[in-house]
N, C-alpha and C. Protein backbone atom coordinates (compact mmCIF):
# COMPACT_ATOMS: atom_id res chain seq x y z
N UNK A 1 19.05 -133.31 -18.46
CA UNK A 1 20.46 -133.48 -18.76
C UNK A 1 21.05 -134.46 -17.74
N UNK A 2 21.54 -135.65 -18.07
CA UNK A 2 22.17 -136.44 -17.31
C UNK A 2 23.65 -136.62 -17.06
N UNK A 3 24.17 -136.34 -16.29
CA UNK A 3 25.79 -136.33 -15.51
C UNK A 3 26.25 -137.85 -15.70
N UNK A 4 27.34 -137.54 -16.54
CA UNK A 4 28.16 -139.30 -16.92
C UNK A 4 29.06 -139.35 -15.78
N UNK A 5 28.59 -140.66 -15.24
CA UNK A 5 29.47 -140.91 -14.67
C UNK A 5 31.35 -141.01 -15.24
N UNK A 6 32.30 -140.68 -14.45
CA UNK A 6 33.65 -140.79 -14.76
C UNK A 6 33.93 -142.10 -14.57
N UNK A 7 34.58 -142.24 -15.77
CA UNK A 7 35.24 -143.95 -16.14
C UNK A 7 36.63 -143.43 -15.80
N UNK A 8 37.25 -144.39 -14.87
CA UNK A 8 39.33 -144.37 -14.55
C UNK A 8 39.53 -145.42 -15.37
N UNK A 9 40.46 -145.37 -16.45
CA UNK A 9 41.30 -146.24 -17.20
C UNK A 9 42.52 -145.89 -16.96
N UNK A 10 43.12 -146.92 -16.92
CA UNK A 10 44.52 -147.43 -15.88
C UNK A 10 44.73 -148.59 -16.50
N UNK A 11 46.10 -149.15 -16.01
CA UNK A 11 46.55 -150.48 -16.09
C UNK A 11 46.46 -151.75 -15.48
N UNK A 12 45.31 -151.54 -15.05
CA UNK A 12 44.94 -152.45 -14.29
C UNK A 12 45.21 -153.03 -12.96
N UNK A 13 44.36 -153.85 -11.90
CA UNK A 13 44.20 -154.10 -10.67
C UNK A 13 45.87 -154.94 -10.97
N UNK A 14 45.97 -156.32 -11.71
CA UNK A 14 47.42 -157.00 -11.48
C UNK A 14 48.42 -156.55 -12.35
N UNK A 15 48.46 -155.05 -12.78
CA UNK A 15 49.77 -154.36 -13.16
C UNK A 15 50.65 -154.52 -12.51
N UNK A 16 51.87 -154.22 -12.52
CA UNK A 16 52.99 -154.55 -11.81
C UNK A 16 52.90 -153.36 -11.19
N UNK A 17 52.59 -152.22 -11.58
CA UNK A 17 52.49 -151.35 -10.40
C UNK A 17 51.69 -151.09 -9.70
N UNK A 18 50.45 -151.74 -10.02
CA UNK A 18 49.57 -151.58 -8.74
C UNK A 18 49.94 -152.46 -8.15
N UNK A 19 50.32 -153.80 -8.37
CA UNK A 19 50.96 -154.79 -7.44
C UNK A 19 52.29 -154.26 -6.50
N UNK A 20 52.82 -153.68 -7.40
CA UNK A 20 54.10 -153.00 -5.90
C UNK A 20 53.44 -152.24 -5.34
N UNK A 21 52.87 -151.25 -5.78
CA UNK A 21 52.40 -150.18 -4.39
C UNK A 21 51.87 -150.52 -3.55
N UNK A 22 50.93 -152.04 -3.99
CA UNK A 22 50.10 -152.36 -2.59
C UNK A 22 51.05 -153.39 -1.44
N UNK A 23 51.82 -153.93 -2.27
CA UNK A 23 53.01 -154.66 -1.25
C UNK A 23 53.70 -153.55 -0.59
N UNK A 24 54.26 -152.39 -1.35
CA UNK A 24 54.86 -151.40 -0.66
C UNK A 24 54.20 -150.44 0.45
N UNK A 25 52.81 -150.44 0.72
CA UNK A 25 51.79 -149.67 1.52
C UNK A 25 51.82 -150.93 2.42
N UNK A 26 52.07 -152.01 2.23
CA UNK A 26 51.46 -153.19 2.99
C UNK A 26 52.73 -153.79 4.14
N UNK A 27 53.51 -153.68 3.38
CA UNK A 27 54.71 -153.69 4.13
C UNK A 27 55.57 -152.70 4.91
N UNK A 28 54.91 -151.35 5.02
CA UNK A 28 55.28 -150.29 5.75
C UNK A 28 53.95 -150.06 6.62
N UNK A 29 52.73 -150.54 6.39
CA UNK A 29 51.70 -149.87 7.32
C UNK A 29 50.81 -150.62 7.95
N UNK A 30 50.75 -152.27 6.93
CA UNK A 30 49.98 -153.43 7.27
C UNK A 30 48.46 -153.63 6.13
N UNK A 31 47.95 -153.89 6.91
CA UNK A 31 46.70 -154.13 6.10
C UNK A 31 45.92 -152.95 5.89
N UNK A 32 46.01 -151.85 6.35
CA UNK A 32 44.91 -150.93 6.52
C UNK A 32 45.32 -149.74 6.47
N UNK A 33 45.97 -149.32 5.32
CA UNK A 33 47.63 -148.77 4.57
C UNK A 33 47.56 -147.56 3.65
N UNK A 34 46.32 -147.23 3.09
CA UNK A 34 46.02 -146.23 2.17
C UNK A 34 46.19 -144.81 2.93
N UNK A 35 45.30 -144.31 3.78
CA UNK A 35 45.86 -143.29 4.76
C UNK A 35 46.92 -142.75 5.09
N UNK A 36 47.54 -143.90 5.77
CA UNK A 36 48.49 -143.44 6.34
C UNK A 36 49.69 -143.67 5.48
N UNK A 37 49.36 -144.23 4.60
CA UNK A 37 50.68 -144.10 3.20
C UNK A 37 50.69 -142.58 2.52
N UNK A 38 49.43 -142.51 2.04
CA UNK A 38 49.06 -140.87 1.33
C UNK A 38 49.43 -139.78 2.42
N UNK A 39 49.26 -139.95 3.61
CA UNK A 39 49.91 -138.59 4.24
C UNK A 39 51.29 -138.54 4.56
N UNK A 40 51.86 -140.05 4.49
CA UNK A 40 53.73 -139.53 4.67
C UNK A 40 54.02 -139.20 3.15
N UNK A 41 53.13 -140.08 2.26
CA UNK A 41 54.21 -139.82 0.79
C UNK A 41 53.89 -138.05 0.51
N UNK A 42 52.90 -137.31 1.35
CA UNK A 42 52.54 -136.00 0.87
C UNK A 42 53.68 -135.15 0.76
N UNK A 43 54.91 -135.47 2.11
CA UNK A 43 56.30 -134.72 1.51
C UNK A 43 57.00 -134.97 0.47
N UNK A 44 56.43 -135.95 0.03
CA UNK A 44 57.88 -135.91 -0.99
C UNK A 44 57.38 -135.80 -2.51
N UNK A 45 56.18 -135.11 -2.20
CA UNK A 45 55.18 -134.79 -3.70
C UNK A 45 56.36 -133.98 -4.40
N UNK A 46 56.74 -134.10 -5.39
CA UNK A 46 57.37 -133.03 -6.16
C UNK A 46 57.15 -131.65 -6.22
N UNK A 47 55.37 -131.36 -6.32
CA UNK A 47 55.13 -130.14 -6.71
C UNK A 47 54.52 -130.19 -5.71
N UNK A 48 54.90 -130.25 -4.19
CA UNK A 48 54.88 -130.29 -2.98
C UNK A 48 52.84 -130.13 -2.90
N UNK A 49 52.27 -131.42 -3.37
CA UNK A 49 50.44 -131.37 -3.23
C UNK A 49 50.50 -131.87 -2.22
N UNK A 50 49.47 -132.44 -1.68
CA UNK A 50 48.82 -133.10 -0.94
C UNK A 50 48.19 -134.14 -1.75
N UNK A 51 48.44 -135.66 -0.90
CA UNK A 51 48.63 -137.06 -1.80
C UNK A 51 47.92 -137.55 -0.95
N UNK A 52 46.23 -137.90 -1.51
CA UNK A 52 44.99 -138.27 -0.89
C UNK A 52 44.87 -139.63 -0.94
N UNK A 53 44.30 -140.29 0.05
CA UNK A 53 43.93 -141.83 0.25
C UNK A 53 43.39 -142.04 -0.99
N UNK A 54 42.49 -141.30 -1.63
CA UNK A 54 41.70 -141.57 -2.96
C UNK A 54 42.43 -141.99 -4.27
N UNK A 55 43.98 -141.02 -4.26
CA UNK A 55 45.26 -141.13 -5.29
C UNK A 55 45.75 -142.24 -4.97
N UNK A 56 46.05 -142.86 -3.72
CA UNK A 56 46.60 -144.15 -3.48
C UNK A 56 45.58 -145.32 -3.63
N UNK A 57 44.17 -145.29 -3.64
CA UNK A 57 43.51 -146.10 -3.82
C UNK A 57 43.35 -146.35 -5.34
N UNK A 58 43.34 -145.38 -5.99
CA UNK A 58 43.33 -145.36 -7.71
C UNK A 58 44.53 -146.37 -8.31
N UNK A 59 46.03 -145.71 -7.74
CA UNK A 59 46.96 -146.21 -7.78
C UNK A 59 46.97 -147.95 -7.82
N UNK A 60 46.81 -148.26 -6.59
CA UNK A 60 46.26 -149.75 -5.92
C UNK A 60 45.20 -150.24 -6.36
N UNK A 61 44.30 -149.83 -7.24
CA UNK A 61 43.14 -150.90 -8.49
C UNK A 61 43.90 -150.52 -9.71
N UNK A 62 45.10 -150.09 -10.02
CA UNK A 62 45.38 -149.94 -11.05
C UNK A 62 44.49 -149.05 -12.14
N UNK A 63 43.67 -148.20 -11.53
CA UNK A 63 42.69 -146.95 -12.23
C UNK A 63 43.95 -146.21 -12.45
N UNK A 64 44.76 -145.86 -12.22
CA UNK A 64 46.07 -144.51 -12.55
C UNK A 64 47.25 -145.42 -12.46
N UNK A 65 47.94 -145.19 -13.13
CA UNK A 65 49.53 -145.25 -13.12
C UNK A 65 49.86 -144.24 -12.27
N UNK A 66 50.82 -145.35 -11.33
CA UNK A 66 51.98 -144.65 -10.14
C UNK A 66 52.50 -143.70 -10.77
N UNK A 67 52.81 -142.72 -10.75
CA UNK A 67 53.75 -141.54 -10.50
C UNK A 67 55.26 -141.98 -10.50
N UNK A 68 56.30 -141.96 -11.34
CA UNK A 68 58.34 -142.36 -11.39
C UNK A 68 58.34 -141.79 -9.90
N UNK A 69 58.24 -140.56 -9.26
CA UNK A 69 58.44 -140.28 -8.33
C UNK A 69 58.06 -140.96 -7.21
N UNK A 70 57.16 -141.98 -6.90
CA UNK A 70 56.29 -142.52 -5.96
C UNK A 70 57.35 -143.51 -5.54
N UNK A 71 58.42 -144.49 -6.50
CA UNK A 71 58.96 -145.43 -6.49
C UNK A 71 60.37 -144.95 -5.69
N UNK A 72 61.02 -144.04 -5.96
CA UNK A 72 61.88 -143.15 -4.96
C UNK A 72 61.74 -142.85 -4.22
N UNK A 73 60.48 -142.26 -3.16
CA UNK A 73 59.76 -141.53 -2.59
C UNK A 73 59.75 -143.34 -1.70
N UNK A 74 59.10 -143.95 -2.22
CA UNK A 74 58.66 -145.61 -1.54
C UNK A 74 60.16 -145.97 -0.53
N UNK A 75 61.09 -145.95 -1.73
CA UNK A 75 62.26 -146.51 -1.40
C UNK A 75 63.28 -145.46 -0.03
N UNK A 76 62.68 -144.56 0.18
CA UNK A 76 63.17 -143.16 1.14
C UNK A 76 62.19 -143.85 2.42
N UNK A 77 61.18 -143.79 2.15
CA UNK A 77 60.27 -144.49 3.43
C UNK A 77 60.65 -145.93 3.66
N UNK A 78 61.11 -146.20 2.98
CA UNK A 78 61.72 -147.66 3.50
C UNK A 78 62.78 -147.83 4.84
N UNK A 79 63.99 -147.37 3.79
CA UNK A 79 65.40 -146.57 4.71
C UNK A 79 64.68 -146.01 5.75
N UNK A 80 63.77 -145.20 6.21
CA UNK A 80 63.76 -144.62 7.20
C UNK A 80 62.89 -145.21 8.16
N UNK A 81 61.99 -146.18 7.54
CA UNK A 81 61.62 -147.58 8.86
C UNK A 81 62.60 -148.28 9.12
N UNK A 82 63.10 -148.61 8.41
CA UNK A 82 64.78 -149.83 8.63
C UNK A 82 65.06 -148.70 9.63
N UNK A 83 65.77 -147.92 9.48
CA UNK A 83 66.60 -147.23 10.43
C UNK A 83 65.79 -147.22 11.85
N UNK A 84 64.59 -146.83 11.91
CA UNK A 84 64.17 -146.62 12.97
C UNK A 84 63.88 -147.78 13.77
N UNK A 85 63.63 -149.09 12.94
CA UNK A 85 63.67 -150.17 13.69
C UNK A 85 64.89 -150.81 14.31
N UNK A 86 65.76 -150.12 13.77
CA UNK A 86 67.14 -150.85 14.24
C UNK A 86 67.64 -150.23 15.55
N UNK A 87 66.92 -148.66 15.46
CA UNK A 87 67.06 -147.82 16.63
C UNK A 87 66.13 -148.87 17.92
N UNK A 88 65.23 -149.18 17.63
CA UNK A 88 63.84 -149.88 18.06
C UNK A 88 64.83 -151.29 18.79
N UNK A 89 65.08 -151.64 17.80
CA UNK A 89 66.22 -153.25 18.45
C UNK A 89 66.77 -152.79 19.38
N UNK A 90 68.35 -152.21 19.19
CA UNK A 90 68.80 -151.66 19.88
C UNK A 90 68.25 -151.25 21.69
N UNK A 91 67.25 -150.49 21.77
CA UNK A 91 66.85 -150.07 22.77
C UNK A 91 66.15 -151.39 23.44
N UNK A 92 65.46 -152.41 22.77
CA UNK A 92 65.09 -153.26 23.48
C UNK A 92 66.14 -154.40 23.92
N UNK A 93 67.32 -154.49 23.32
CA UNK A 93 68.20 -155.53 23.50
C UNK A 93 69.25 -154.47 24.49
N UNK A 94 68.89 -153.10 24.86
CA UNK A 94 69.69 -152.44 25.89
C UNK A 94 68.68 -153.07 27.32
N UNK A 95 67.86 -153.31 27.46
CA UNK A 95 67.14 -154.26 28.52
C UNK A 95 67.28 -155.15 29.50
N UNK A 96 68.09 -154.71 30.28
CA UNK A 96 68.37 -155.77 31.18
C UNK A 96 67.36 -157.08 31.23
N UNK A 97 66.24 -156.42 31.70
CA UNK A 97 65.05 -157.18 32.64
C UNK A 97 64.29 -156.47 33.27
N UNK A 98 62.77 -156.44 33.66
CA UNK A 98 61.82 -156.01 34.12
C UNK A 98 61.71 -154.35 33.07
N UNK A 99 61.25 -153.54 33.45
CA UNK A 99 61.18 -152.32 32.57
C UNK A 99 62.03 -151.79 32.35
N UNK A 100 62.12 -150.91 30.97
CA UNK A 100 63.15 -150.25 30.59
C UNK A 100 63.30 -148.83 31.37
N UNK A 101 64.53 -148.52 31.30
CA UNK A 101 64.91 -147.17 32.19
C UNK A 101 64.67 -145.86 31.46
């Protein structure tokens, strides 16, 4: 008896949504983005799961369609790097010179 391999059909690698998610992982984490994207988006799972590098990698070849929730969820992690970078400015433009206090 031979075990079939599982085929992912999706919308493909240049869907528009695999194309945003990977700009949106890419622009909050850099190049090396799947990880550490899947464990912040894990709060804001709806049915509060756990959201695996594997779900974001599916996502990002376009094997699965993003999740409506992922795109809200994206846009919440956004706001809350902006914010923290501005906190981030701030403290470095409080700097006189030589180390900060």
């Amino acid at each position: 008896m031979s075990e079939e391999k599982k085929t992912y059909v999706g919308p493909g690698r240049e869907s528009a949504g695999a194309v945003l998610i990977r700009d949106l992982g890419e622009g909050l984490y850099g190049s090396i983005w799947q990880s550490e994207f899947a464990r912040d988006l894990t709060p804001w799972h709806p049915k509060e799961k756990r959201v695996t590098q594997q779900m974001v990698a599916r996502w990002a070849a376009g094997e699965r369609t993003v999740p409506s929730w992922v795109w809200k969820s994206g846009a919440a992690m956004i706001e809350a790097r902006v914010a923290w970078l501005f906190r981030l400015r701030d403290r470095l433009e409080s700097v006189d010179h030589g180390e900060p206090e």
